[in-house]
C-alpha atoms as a PDB file:
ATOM      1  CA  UNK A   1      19.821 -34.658 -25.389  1.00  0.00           C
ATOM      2  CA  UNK A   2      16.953 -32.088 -26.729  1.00  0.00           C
ATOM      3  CA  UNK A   3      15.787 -29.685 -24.584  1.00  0.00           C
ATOM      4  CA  UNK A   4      11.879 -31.041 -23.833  1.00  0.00           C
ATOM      5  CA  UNK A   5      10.307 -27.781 -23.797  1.00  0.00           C
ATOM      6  CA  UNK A   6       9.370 -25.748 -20.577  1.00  0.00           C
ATOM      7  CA  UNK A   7       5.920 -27.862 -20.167  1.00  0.00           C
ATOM      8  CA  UNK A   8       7.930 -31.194 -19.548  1.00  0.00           C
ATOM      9  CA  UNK A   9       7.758 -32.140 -15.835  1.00  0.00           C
ATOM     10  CA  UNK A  10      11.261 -32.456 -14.282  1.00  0.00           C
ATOM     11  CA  UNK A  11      12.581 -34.959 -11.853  1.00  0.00           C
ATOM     12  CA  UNK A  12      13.287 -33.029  -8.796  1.00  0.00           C
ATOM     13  CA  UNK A  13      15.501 -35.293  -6.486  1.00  0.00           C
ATOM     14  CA  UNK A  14      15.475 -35.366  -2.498  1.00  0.00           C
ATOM     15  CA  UNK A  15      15.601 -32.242  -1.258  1.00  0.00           C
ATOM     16  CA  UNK A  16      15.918 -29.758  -4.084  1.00  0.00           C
ATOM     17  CA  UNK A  17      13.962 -27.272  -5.081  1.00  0.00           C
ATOM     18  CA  UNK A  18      12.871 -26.490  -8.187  1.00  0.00           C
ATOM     19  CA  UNK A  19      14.184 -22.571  -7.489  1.00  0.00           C
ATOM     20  CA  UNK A  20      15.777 -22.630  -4.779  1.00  0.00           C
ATOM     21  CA  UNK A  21      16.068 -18.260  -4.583  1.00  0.00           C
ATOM     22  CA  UNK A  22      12.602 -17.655  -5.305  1.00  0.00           C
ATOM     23  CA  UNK A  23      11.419 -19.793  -2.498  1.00  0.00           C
ATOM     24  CA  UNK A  24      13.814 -18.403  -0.222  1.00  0.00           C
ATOM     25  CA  UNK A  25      12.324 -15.148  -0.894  1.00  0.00           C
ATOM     26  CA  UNK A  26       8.988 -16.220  -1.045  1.00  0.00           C
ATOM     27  CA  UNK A  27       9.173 -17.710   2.483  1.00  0.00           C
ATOM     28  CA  UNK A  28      10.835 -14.119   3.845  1.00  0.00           C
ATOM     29  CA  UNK A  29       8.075 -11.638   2.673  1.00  0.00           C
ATOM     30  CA  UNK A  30       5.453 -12.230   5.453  1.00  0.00           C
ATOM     31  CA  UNK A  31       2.630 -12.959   5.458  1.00  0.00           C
ATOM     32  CA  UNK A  32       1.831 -13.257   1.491  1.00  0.00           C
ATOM     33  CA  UNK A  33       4.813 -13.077  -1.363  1.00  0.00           C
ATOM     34  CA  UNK A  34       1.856 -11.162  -2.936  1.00  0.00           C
ATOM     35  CA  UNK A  35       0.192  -8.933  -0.030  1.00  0.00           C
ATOM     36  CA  UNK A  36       2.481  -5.634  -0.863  1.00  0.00           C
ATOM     37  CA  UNK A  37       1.786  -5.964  -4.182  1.00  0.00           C
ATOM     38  CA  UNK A  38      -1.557  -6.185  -3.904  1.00  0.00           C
ATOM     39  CA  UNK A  39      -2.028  -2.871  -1.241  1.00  0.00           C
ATOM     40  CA  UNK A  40      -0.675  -0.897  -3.944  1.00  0.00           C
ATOM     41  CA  UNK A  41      -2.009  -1.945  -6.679  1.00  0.00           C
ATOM     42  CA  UNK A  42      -5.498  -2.122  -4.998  1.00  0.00           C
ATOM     43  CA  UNK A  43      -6.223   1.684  -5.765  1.00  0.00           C
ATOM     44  CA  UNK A  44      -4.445   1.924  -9.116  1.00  0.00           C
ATOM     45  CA  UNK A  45      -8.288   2.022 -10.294  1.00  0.00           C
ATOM     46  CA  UNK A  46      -9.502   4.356  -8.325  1.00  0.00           C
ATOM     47  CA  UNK A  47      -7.672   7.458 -10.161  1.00  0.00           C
ATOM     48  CA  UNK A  48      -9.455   5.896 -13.487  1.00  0.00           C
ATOM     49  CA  UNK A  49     -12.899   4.985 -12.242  1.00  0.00           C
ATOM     50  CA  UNK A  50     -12.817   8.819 -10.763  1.00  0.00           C
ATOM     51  CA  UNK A  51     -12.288  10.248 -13.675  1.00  0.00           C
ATOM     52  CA  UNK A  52     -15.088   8.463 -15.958  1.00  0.00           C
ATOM     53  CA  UNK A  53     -17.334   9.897 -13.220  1.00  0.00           C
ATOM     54  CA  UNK A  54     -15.610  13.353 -12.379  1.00  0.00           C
ATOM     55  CA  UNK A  55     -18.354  15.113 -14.848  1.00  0.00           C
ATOM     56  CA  UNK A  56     -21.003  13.596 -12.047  1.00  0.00           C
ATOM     57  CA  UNK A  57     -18.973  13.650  -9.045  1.00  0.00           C
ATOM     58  CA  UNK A  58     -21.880  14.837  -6.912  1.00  0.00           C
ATOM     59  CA  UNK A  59     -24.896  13.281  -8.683  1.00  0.00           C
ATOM     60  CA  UNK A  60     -26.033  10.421  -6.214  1.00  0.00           C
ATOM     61  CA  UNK A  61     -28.205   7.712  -7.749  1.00  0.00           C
ATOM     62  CA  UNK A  62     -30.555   6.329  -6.007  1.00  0.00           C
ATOM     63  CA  UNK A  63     -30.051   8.238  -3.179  1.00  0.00           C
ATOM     64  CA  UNK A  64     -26.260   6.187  -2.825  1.00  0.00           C
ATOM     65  CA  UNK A  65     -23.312   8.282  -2.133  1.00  0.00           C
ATOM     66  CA  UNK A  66     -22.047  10.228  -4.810  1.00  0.00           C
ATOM     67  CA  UNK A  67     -18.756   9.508  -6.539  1.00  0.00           C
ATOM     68  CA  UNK A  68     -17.161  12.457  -4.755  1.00  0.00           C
ATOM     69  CA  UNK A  69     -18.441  11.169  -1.220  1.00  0.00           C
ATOM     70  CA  UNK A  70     -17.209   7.659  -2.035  1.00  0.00           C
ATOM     71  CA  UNK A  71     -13.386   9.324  -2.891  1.00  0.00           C
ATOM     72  CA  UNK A  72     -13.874  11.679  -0.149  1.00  0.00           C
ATOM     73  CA  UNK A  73     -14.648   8.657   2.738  1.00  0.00           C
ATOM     74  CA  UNK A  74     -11.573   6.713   0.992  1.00  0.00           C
ATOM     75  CA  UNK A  75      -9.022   9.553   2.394  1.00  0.00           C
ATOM     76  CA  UNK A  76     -10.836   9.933   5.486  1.00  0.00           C
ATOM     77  CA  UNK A  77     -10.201   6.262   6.098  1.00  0.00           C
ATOM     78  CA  UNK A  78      -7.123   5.582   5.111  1.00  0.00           C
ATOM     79  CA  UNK A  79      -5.484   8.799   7.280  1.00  0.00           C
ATOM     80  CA  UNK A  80      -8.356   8.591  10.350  1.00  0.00           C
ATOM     81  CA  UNK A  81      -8.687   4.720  10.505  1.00  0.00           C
ATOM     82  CA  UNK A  82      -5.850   2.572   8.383  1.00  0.00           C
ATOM     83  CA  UNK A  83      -2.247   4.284   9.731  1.00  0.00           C
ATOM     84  CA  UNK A  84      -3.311   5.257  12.725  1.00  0.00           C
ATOM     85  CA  UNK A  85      -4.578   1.750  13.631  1.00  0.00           C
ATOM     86  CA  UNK A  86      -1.644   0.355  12.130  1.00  0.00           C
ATOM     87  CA  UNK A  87       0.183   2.507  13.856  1.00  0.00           C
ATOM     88  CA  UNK A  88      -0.799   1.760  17.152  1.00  0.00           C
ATOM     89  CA  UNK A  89      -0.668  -1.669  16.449  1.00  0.00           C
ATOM     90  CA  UNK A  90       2.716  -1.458  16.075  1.00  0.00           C
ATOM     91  CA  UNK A  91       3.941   0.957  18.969  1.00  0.00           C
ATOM     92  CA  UNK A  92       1.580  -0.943  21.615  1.00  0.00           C
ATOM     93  CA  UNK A  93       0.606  -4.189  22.977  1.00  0.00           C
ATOM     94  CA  UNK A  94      -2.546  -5.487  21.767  1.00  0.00           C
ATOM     95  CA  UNK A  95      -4.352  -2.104  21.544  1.00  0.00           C
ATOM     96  CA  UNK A  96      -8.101  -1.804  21.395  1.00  0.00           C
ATOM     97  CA  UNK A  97      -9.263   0.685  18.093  1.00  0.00           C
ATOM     98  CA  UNK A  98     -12.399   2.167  18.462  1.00  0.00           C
ATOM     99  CA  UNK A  99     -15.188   1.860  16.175  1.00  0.00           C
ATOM    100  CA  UNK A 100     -14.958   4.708  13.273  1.00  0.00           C
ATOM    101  CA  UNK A 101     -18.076   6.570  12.634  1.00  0.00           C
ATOM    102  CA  UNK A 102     -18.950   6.589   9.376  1.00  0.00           C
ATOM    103  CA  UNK A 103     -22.367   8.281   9.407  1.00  0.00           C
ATOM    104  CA  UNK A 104     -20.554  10.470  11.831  1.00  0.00           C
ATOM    105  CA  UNK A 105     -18.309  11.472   9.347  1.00  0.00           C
ATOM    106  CA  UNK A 106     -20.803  12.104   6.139  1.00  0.00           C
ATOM    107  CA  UNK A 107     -22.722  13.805   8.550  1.00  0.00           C
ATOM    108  CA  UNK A 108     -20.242  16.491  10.566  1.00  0.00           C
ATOM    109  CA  UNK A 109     -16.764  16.233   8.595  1.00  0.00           C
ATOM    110  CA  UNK A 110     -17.378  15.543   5.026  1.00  0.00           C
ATOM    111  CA  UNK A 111     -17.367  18.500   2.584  1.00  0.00           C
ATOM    112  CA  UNK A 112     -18.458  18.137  -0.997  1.00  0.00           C
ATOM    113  CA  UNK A 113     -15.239  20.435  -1.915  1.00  0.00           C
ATOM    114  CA  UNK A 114     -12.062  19.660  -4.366  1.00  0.00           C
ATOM    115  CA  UNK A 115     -12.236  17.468  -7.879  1.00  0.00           C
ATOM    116  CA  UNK A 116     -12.490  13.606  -7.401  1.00  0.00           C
ATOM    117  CA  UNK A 117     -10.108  13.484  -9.553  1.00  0.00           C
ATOM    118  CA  UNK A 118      -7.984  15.245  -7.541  1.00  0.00           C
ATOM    119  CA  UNK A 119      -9.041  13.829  -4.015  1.00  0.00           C
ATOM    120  CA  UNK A 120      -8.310  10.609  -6.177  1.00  0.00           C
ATOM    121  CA  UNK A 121      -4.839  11.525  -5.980  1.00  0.00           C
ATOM    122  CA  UNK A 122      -4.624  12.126  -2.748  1.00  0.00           C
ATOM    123  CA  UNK A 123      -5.945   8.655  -1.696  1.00  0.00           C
ATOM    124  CA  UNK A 124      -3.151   6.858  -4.155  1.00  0.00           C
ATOM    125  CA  UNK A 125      -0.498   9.027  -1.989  1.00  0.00           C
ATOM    126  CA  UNK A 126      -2.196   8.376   1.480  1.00  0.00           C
ATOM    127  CA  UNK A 127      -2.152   4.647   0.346  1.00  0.00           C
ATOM    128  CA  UNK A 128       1.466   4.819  -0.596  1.00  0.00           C
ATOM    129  CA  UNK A 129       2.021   6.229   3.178  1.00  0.00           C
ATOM    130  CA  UNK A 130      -0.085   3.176   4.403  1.00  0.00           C
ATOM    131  CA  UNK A 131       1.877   0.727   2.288  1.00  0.00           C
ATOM    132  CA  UNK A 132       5.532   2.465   3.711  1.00  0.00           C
ATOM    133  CA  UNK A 133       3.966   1.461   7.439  1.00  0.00           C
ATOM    134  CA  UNK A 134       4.053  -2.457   6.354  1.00  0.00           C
ATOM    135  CA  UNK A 135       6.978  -2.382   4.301  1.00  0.00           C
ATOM    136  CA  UNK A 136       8.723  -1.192   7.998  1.00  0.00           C
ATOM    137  CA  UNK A 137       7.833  -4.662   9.391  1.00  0.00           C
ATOM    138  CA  UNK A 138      10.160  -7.001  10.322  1.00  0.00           C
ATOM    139  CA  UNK A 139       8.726 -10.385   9.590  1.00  0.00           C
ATOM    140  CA  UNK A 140       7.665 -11.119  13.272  1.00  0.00           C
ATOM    141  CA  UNK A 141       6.061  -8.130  13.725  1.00  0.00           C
ATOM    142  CA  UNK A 142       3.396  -8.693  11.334  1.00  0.00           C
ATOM    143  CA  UNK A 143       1.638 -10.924  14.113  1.00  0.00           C
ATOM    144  CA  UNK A 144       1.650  -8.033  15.994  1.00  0.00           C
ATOM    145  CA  UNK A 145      -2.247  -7.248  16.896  1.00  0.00           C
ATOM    146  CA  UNK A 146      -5.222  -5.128  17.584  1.00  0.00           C
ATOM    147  CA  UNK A 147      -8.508  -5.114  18.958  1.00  0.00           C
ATOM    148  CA  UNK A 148     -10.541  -3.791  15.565  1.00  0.00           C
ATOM    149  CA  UNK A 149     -13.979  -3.799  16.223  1.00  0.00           C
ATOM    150  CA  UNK A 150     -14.101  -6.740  14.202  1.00  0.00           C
ATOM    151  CA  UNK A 151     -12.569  -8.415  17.041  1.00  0.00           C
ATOM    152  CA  UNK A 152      -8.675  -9.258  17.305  1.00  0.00           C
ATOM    153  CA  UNK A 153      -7.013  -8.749  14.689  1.00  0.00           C
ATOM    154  CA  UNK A 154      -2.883  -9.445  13.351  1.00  0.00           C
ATOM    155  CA  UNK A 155      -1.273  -6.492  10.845  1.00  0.00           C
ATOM    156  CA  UNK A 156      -1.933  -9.399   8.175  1.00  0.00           C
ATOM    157  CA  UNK A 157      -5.576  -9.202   8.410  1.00  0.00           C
ATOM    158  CA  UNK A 158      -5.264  -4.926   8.685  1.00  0.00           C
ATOM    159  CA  UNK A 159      -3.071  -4.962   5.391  1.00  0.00           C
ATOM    160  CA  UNK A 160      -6.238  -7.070   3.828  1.00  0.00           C
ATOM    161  CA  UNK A 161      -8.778  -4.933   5.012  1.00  0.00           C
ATOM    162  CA  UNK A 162      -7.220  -1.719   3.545  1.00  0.00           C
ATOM    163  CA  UNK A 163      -6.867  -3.699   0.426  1.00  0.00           C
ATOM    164  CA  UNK A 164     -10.616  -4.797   0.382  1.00  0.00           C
ATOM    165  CA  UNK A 165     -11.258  -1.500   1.492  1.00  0.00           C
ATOM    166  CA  UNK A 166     -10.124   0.003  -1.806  1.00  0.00           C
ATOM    167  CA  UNK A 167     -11.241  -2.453  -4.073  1.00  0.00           C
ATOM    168  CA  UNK A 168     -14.922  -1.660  -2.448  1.00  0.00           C
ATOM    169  CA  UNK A 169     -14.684   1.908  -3.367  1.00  0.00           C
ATOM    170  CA  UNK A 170     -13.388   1.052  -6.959  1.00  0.00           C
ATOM    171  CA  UNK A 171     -16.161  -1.146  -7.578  1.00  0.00           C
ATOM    172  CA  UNK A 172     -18.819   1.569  -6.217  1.00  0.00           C
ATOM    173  CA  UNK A 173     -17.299   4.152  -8.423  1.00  0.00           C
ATOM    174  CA  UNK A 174     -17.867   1.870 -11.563  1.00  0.00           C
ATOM    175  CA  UNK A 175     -21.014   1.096 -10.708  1.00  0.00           C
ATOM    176  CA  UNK A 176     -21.918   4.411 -10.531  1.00  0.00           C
ATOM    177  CA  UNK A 177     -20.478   4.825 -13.812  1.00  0.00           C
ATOM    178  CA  UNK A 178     -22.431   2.282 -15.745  1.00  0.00           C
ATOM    179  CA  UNK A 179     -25.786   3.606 -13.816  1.00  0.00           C
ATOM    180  CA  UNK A 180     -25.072   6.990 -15.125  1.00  0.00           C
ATOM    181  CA  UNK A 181     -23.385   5.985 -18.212  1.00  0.00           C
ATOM    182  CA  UNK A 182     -25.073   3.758 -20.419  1.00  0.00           C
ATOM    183  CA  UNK A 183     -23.500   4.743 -23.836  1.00  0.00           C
ATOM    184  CA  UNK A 184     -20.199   5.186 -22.840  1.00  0.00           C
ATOM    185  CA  UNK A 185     -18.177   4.575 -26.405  1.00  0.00           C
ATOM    186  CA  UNK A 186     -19.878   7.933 -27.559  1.00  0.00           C
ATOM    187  CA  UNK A 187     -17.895   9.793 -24.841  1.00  0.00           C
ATOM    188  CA  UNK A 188     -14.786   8.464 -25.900  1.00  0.00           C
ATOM    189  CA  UNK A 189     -15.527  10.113 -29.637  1.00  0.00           C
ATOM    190  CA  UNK A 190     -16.695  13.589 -27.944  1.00  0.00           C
ATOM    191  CA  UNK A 191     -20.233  12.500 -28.916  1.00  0.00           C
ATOM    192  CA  UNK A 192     -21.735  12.965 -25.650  1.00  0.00           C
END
């Protein structure tokens, strides 16, 4: 019998599964076979984006935060919001997380000092620290949960939000890149 090519459909009888080990797996890594993946790779970016606007880290366009600012407030939440929330969530029952001010923050903490690129860095390793707090959970504990401003919250919906988080910044640092940058092949031949 030929083989009929890996786009023929297969009979699967009464009970078995197509694959049975990756489905085994799949069902053990709570609460999304992709989530982990996707925290870490959510500010692989960042480091590039940075750089394309490390030359203009403090210009701010249109009054918006500057490149550096946008780096800056990425560290500041992932080591004064993300792990310690996440930590608490973990060590206590249902613990309520006070609001983080932001405004507070630009306004009394932030300091327009070190290379994006560099803070840059920093984030990717704070996020790695982030990421080694979920990869500690034992399946059930991942409905563990929090009062987040937001309201209640499980470490499912935290592990999104630092995701979305990221992907935010990335996004703002682009965009700050094409409003800055609107012939950007030149720079890429030292033409500009």
């Amino acid at each position: 019998m030929a083989y009929p090519g890996p786009s023929a459909a297969r009979p699967i009888r009464g009970g078995e599964s197509p694959n049975p080990g990756v489905y085994q797996m799949a069902e053990q890594r709570i609460p999304d076979p992709t989530l982990m993946a996707r925290l870490q790779l959510s500010v692989k970016g960042v480091d590039w984006a940075a750089s394309l606007v490390a030359h203009r880290q403090h210009e701010q366009v249109d009054g918006e935060w500057s490149a550096h600012q946008h780096v800056s407030h990425l560290i500041a939440v992932e080591t004064g919001v993300f792990q310690p929330r996440v930590r608490r969530m973990i060590d206590e029952d249902r613990p309520v997380l006070e609001p983080w001010d932001e405004a507070g923050y630009m306004a009394n903490a932030y300091r327009a000092e070190g290379d994006v690129v560099d803070l840059a860095g920093e984030f990717m390793r704070q996020r790695e620290a982030t990421v080694e707090l979920f990869k500690s959970l034992a399946p059930e504990q991942w409905k563990r949960t929090g009062v987040w401003p937001a309201g209640e919250v499980d470490l499912a919906w935290a592990a999104e939000k630092c995701v979305a988080h990221a992907l935010e910044h990335f996004v703002a640092l682009l965009l700050i890149h094409q409003d800055t940058e609107h012939l950007q092949a030149r720079r890429w031949f030292g033409e500009g």
